[in-house]
N, C-alpha and C. Protein backbone atom coordinates (compact mmCIF):
# COMPACT_ATOMS: atom_id res chain seq x y z
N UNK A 1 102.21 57.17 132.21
CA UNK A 1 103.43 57.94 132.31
C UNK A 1 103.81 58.45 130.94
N UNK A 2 104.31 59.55 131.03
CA UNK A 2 104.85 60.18 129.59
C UNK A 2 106.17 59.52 129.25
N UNK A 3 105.83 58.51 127.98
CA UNK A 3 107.13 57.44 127.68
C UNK A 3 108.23 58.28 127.09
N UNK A 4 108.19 59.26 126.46
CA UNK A 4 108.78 60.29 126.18
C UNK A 4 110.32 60.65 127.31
N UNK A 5 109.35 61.10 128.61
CA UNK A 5 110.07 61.08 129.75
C UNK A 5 111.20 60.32 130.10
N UNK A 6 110.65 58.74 130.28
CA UNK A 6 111.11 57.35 130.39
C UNK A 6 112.01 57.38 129.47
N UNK A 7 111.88 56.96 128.14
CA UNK A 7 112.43 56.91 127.19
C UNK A 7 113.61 57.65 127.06
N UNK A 8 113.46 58.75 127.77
CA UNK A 8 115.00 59.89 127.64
C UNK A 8 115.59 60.04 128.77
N UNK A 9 115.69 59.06 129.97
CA UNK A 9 116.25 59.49 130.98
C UNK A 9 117.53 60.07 130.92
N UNK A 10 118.10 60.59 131.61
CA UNK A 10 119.76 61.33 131.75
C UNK A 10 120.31 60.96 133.14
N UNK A 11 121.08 60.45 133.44
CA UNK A 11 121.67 60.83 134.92
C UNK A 11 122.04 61.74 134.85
N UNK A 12 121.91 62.81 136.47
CA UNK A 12 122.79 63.65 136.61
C UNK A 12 124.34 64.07 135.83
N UNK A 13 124.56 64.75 135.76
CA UNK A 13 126.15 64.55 134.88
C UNK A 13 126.72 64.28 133.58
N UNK A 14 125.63 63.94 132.86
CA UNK A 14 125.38 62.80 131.16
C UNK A 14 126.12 63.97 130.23
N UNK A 15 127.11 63.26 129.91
CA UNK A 15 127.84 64.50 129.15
C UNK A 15 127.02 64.67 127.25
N UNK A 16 126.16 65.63 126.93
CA UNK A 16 126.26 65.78 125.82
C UNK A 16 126.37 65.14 124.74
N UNK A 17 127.72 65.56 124.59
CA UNK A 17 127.99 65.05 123.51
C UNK A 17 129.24 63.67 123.44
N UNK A 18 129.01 63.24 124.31
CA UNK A 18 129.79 61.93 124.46
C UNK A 18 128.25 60.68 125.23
N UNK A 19 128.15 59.59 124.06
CA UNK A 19 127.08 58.93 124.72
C UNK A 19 127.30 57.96 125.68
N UNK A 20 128.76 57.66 125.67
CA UNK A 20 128.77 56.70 127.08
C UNK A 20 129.50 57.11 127.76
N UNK A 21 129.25 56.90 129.20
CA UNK A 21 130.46 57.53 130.25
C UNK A 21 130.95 56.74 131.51
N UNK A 22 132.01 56.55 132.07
CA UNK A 22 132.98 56.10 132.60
C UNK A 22 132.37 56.40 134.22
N UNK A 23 132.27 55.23 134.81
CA UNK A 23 131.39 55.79 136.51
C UNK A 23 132.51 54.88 137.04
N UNK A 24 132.73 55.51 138.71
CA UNK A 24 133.25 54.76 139.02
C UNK A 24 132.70 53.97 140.06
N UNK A 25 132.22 52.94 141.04
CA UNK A 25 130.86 52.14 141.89
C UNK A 25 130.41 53.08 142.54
N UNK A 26 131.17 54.54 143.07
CA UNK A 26 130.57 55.73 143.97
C UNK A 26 129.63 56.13 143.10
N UNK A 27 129.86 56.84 141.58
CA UNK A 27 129.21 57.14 140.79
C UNK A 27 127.89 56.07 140.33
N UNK A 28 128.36 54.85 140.43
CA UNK A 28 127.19 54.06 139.83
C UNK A 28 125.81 54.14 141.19
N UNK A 29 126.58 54.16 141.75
CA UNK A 29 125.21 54.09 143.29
C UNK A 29 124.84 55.59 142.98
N UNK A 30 125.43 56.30 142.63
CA UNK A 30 124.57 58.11 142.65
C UNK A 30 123.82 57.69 141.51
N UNK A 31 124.01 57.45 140.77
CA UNK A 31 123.67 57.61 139.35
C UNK A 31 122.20 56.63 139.07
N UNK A 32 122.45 55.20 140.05
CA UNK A 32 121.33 54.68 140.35
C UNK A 32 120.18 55.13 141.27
N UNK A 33 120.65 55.61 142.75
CA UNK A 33 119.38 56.61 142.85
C UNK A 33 119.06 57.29 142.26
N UNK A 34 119.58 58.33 141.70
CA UNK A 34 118.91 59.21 140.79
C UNK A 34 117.81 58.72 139.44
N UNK A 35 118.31 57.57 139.15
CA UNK A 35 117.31 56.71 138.35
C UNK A 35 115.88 56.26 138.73
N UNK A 36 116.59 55.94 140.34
CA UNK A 36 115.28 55.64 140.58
C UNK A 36 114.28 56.52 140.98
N UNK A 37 115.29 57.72 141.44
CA UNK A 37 113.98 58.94 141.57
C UNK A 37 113.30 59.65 140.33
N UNK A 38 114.19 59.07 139.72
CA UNK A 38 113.45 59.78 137.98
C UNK A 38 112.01 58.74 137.56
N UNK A 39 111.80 57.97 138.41
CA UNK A 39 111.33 56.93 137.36
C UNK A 39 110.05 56.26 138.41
N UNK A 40 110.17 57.37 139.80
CA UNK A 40 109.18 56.68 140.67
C UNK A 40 108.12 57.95 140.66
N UNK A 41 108.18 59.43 139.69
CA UNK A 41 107.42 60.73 139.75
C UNK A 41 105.71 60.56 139.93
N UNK A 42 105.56 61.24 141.42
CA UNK A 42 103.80 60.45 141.92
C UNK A 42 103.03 61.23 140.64
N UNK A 43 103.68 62.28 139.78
CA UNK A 43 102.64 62.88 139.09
C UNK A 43 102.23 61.85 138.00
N UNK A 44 103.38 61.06 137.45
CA UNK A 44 103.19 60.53 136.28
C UNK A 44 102.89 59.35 136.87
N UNK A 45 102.84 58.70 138.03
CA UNK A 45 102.19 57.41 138.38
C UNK A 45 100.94 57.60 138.34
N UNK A 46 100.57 59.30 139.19
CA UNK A 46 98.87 59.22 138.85
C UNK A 46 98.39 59.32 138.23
N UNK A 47 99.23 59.64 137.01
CA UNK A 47 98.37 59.74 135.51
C UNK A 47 98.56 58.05 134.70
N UNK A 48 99.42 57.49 135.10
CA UNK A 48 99.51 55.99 134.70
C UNK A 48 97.89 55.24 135.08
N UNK A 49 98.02 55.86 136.74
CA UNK A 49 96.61 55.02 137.12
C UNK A 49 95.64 55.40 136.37
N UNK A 50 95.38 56.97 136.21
CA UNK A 50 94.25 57.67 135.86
C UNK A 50 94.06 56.56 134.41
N UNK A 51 94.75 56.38 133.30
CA UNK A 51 94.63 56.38 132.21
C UNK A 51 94.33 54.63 131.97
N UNK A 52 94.54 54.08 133.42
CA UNK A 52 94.71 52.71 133.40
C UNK A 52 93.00 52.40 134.14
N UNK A 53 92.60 53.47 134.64
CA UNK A 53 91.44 53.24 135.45
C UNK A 53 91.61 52.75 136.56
N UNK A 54 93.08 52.66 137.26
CA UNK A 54 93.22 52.00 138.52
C UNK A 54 92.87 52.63 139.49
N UNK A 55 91.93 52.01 140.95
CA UNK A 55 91.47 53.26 142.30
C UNK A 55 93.00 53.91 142.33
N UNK A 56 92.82 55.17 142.06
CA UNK A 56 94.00 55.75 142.84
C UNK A 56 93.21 57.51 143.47
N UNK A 57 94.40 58.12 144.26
CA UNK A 57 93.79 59.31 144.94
C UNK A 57 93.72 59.37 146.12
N UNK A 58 93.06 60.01 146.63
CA UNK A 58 92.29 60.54 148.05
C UNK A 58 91.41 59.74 148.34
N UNK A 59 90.25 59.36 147.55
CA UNK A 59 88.79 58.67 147.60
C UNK A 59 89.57 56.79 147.80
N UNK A 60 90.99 56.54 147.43
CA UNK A 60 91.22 55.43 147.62
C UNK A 60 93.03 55.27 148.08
N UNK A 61 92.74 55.96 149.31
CA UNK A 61 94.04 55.75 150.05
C UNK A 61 95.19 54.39 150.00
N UNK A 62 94.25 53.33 150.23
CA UNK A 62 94.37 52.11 150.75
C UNK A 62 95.34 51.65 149.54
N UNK A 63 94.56 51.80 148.17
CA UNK A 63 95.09 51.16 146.64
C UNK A 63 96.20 52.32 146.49
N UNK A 64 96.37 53.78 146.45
CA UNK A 64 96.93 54.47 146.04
C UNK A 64 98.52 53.79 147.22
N UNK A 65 98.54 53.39 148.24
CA UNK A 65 99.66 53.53 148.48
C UNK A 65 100.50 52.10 148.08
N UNK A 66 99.00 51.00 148.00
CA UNK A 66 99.53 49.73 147.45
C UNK A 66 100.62 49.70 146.17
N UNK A 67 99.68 50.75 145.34
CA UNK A 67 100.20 50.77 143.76
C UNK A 67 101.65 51.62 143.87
N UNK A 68 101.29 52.45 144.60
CA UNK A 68 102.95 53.34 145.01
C UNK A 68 104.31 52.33 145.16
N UNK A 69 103.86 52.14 146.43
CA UNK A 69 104.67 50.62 146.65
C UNK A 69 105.05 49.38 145.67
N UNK A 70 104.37 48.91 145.03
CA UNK A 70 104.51 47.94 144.09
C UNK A 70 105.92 48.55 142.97
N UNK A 71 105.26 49.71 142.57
CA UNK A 71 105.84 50.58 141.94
C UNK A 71 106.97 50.56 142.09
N UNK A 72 107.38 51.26 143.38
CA UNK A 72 108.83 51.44 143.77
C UNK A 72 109.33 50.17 143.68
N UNK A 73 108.63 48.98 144.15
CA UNK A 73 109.85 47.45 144.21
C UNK A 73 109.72 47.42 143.28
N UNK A 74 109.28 47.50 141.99
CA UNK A 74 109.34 47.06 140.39
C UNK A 74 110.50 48.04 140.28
N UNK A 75 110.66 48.93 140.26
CA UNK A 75 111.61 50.00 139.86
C UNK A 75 113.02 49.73 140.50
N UNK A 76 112.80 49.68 141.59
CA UNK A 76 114.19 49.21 142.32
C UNK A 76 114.54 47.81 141.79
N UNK A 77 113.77 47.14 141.82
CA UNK A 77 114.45 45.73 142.01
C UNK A 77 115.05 45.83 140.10
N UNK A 78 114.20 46.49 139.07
CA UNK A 78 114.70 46.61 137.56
C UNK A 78 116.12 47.27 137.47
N UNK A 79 116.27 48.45 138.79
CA UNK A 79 117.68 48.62 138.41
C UNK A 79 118.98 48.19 139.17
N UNK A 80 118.43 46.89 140.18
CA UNK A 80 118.94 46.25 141.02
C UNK A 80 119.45 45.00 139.66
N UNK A 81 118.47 44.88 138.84
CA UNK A 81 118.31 43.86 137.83
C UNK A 81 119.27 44.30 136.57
N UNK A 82 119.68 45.40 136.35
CA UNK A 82 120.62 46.28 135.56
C UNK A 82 121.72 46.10 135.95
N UNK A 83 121.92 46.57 137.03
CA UNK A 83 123.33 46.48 137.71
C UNK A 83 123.83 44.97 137.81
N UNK A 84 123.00 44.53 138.42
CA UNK A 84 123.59 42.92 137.77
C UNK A 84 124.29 42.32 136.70
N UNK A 85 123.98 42.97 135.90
CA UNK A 85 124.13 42.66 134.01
C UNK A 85 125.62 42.81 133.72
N UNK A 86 126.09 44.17 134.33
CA UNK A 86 127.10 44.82 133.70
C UNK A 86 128.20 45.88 135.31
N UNK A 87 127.45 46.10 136.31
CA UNK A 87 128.26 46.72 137.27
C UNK A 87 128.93 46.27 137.97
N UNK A 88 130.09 46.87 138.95
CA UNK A 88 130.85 46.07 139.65
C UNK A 88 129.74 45.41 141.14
N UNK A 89 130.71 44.48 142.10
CA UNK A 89 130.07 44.14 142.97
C UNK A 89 129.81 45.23 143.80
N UNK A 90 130.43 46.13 143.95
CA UNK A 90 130.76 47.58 144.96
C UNK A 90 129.34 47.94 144.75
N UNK A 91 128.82 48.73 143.44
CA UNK A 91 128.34 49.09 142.67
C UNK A 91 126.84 48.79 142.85
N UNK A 92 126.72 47.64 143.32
CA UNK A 92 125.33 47.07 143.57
C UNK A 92 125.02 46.46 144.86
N UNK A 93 125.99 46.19 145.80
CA UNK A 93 126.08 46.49 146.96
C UNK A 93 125.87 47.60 147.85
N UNK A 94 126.34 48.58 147.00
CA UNK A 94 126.11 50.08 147.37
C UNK A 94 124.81 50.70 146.94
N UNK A 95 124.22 50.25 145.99
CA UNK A 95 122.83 50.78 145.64
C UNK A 95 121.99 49.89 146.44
N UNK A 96 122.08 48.74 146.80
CA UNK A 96 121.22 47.99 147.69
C UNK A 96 121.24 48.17 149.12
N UNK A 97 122.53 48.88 149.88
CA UNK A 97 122.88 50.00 150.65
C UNK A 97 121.57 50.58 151.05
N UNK A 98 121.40 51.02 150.03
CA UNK A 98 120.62 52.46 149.79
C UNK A 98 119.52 52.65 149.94
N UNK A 99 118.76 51.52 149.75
CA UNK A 99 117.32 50.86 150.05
C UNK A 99 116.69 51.43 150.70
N UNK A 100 116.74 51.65 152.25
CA UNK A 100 115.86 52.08 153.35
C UNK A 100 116.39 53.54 153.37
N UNK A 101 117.44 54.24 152.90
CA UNK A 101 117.33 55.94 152.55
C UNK A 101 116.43 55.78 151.63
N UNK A 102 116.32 55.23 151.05
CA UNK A 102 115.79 55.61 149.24
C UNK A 102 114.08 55.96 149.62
N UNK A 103 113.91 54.55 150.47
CA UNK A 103 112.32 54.50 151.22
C UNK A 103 112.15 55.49 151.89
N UNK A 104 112.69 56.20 152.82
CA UNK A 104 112.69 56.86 153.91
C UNK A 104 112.44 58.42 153.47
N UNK A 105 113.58 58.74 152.30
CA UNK A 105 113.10 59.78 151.29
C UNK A 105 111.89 60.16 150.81
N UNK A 106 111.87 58.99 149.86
CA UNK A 106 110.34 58.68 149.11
C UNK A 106 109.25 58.63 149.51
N UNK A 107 109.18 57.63 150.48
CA UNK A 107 107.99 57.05 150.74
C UNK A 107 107.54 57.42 152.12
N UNK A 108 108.44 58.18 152.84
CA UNK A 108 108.48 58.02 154.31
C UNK A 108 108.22 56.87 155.02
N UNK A 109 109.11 55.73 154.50
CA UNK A 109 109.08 54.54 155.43
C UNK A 109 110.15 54.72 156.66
N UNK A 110 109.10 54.22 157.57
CA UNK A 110 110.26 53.44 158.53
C UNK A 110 111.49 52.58 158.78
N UNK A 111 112.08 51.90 159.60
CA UNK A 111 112.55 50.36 159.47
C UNK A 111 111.91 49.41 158.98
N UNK A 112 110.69 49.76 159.95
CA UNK A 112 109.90 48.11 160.02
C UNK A 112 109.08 47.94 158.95
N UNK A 113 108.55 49.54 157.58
CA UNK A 113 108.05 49.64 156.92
C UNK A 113 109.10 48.94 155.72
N UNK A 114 110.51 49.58 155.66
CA UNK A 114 111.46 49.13 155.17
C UNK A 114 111.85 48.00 154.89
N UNK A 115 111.43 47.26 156.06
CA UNK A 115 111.91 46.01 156.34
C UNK A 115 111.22 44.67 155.42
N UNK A 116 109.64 44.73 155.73
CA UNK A 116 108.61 44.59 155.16
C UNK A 116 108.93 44.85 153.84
N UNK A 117 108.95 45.62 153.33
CA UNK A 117 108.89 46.25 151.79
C UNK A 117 110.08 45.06 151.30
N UNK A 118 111.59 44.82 151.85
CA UNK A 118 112.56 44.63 151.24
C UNK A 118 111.75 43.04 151.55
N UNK A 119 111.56 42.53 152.09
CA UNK A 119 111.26 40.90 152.36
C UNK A 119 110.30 40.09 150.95
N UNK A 120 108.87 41.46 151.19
CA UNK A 120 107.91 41.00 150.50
C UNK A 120 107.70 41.48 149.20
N UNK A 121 107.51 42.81 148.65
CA UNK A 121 107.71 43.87 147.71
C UNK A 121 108.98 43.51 146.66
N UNK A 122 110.12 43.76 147.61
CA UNK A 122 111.20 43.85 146.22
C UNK A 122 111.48 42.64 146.05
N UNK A 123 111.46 41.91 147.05
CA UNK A 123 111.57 39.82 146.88
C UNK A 123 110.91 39.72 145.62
N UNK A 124 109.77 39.88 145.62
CA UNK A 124 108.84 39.21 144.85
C UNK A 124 109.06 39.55 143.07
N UNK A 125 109.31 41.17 142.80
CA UNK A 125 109.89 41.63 141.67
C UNK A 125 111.38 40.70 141.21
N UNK A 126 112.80 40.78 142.34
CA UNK A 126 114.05 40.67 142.00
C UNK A 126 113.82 39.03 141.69
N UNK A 127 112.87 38.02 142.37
CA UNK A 127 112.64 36.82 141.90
C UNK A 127 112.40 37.03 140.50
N UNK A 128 111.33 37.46 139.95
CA UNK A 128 110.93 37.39 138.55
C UNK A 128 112.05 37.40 137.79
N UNK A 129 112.53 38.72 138.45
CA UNK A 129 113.41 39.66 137.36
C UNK A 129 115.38 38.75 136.67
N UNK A 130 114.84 38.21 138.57
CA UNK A 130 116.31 37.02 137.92
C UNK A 130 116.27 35.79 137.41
N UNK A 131 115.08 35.35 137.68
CA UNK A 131 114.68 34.20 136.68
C UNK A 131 113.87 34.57 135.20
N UNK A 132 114.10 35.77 134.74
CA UNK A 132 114.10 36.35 133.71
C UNK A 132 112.19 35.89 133.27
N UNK A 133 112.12 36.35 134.30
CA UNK A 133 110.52 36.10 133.85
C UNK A 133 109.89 37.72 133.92
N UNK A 134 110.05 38.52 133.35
CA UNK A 134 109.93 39.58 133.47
C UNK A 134 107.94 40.30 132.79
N UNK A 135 107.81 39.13 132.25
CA UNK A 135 106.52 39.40 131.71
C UNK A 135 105.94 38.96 132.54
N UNK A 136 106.47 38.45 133.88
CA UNK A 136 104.62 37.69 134.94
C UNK A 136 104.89 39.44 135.78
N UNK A 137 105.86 40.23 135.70
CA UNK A 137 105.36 41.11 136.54
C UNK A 137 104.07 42.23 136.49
N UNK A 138 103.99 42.20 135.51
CA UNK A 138 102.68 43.19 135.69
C UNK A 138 101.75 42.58 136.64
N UNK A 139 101.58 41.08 136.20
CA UNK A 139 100.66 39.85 137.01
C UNK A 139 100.61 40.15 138.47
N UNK A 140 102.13 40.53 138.78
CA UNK A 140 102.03 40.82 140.13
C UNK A 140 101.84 41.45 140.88
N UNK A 141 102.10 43.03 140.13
CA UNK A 141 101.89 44.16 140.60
C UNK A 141 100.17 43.98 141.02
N UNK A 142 99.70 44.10 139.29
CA UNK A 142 98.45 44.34 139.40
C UNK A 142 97.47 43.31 140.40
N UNK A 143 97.81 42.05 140.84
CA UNK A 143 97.39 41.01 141.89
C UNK A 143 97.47 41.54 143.18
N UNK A 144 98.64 42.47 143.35
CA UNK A 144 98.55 42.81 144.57
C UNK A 144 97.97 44.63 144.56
N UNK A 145 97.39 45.46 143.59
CA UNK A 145 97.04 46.30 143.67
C UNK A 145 95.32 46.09 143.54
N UNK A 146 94.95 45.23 143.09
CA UNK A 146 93.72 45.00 142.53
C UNK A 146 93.25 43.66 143.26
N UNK A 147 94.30 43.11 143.27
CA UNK A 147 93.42 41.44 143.72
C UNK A 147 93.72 40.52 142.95
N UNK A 148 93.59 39.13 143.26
CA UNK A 148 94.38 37.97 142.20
C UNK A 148 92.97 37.93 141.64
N UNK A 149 91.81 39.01 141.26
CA UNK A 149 90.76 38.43 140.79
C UNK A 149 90.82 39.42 139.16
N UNK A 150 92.30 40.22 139.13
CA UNK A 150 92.02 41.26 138.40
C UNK A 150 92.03 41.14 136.93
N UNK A 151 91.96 39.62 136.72
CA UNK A 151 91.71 39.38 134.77
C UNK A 151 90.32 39.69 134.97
N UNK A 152 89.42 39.69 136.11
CA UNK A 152 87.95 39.90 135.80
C UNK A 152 87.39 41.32 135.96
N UNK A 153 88.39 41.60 136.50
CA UNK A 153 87.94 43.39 137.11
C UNK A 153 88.55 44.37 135.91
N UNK A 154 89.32 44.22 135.46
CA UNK A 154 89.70 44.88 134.40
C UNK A 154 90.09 44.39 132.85
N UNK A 155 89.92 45.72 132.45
CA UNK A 155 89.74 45.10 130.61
C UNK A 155 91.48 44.76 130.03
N UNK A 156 91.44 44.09 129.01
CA UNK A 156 92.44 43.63 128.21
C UNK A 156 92.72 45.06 128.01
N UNK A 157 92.75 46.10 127.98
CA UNK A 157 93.60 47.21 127.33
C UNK A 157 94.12 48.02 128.74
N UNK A 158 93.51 47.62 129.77
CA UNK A 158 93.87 48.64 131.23
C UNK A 158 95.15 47.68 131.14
N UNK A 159 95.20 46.09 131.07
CA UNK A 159 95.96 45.41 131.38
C UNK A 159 97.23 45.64 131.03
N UNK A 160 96.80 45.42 129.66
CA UNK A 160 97.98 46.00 128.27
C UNK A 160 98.69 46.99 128.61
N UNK A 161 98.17 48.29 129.13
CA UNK A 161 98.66 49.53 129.27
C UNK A 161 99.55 49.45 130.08
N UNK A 162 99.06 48.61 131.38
CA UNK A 162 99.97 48.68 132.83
C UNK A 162 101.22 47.86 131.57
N UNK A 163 101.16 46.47 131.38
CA UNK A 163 102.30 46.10 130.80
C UNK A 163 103.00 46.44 129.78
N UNK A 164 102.47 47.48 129.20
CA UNK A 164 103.60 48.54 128.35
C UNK A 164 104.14 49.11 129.38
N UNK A 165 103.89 50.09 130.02
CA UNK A 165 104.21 51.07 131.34
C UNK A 165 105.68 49.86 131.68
N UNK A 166 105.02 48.95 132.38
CA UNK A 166 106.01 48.73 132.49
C UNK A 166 107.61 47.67 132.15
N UNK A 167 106.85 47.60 130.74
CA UNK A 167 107.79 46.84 129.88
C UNK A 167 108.91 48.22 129.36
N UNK A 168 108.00 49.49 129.44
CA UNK A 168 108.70 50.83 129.04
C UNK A 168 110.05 51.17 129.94
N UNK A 169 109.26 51.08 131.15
CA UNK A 169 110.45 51.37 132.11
C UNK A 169 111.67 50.61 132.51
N UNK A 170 111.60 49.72 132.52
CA UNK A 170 112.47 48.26 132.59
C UNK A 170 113.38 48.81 131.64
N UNK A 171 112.61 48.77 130.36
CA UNK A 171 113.76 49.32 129.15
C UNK A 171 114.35 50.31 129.25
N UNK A 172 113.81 51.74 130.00
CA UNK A 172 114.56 52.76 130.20
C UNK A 172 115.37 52.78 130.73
N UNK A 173 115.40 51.97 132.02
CA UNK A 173 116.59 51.22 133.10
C UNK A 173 117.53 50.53 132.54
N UNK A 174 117.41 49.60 131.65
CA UNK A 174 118.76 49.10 130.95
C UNK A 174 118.92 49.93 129.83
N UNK A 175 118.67 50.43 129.28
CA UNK A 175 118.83 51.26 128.51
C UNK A 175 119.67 52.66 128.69
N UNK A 176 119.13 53.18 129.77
CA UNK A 176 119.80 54.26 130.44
C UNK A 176 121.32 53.89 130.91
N UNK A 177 121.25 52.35 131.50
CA UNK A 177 122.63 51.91 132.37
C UNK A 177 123.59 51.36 131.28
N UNK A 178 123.02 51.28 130.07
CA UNK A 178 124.38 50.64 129.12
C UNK A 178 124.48 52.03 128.24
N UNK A 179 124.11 53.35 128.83
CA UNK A 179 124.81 54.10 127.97
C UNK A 179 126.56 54.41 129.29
N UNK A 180 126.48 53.53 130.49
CA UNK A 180 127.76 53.57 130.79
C UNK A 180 128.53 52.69 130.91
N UNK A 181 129.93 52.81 131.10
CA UNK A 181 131.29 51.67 131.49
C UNK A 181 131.30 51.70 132.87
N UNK A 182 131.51 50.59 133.50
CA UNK A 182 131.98 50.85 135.37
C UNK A 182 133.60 50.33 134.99
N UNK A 183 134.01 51.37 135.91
CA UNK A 183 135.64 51.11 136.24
C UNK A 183 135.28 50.03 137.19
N UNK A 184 136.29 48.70 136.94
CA UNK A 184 136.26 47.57 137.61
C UNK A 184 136.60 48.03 139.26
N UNK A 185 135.97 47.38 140.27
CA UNK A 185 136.33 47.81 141.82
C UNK A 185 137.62 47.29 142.46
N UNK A 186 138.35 48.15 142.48
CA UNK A 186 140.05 47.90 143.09
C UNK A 186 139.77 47.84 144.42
N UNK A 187 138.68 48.16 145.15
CA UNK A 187 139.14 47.79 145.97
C UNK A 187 139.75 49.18 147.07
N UNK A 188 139.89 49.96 146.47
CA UNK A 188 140.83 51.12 147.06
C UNK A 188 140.07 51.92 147.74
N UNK A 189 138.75 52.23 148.14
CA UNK A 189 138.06 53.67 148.48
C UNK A 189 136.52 53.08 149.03
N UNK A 190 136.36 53.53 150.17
CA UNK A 190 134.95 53.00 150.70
C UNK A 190 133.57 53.15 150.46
């Protein structure tokens, strides 16, 4: 992925010349999809794989949609893992809301595809991510894109790469979310 990209996300709306800005939990749930659609782009995933040597493509359907998937629960569950830190309860209730649109958009999942995904997929990331074990995830991704055999199938630098990638993005996600304030949830508006 072009870290460049990552590295500079914007939400919708990012004022200029003021670096932090004032959301209110409606805004934080827009502002979080939009994150996550910035940050799931199939062009720059296929160039992640390409550069990582992972099967991806046409010639490998099967891996290309594994790694897609993995993808998205790493991504979601990192800014599920953000919002935690610092947003209201509304705020992350409402982006977790959002889940099976978000799939349904993206990925063209179903329910039952949905369903699946939220049990096994984002479980498995939001575990790591809240027991702050954030370095076994590559472990996991790549275990379930490759196989739990994949310290042998691939080299120390494909490895490396995936866990920059996505030590990069994680950071772009908190990074991106503490350039705002959440107005505390009153309570007042659905």
């Amino acid at each position: 992925m072009d870290s460049s990209k990552l590295i500079n996300n914007t939400l919708p709306g990012d004022p200029e010349d003021n670096p932090t800005k004032t959301l209110t939990w409606e805004q934080a749930v827009i502002g979080a999809c939009s994150l996550f659609e910035l940050n799931i782009d199939q062009e720059e995933l296929r160039r992640m794989a390409e550069k990582a040597s992972l099967p991806y493509g046409d010639a490998h359907p099967q891996e290309t949609e594994t790694l897609r998937r993995e993808w998205y629960g790493f991504v979601h569950a990192g800014i599920i893992y953000a919002l935690l830190g610092k947003a209201p309860r509304r705020a992350i209730v409402g982006y977790i809301g959002k889940t099976k649109e978000l799939l349904a958009r993206f990925a063209g999942y179903d329910e039952e595809a949905s369903d699946a995904f939220i049990d096994n997929t984002l479980n498995g990331y939001m575990e790591l991510l809240a027991g702050n074990e954030q370095r076994k995830t590559p472990h996991l991704l790549l275990g379930r894109v490759v196989g739990s055999n994949y310290m042998e199938t691939l080299s120390k630098d494909q490895i490396a790469f995936i866990s920059g990638m996505m030590a990069i993005t994680l950071c772009n996600i908190l990074d991106t979310l503490e350039r705002y304030t959440f107005l505390p949830d009153t309570g007042d508006s659905d």
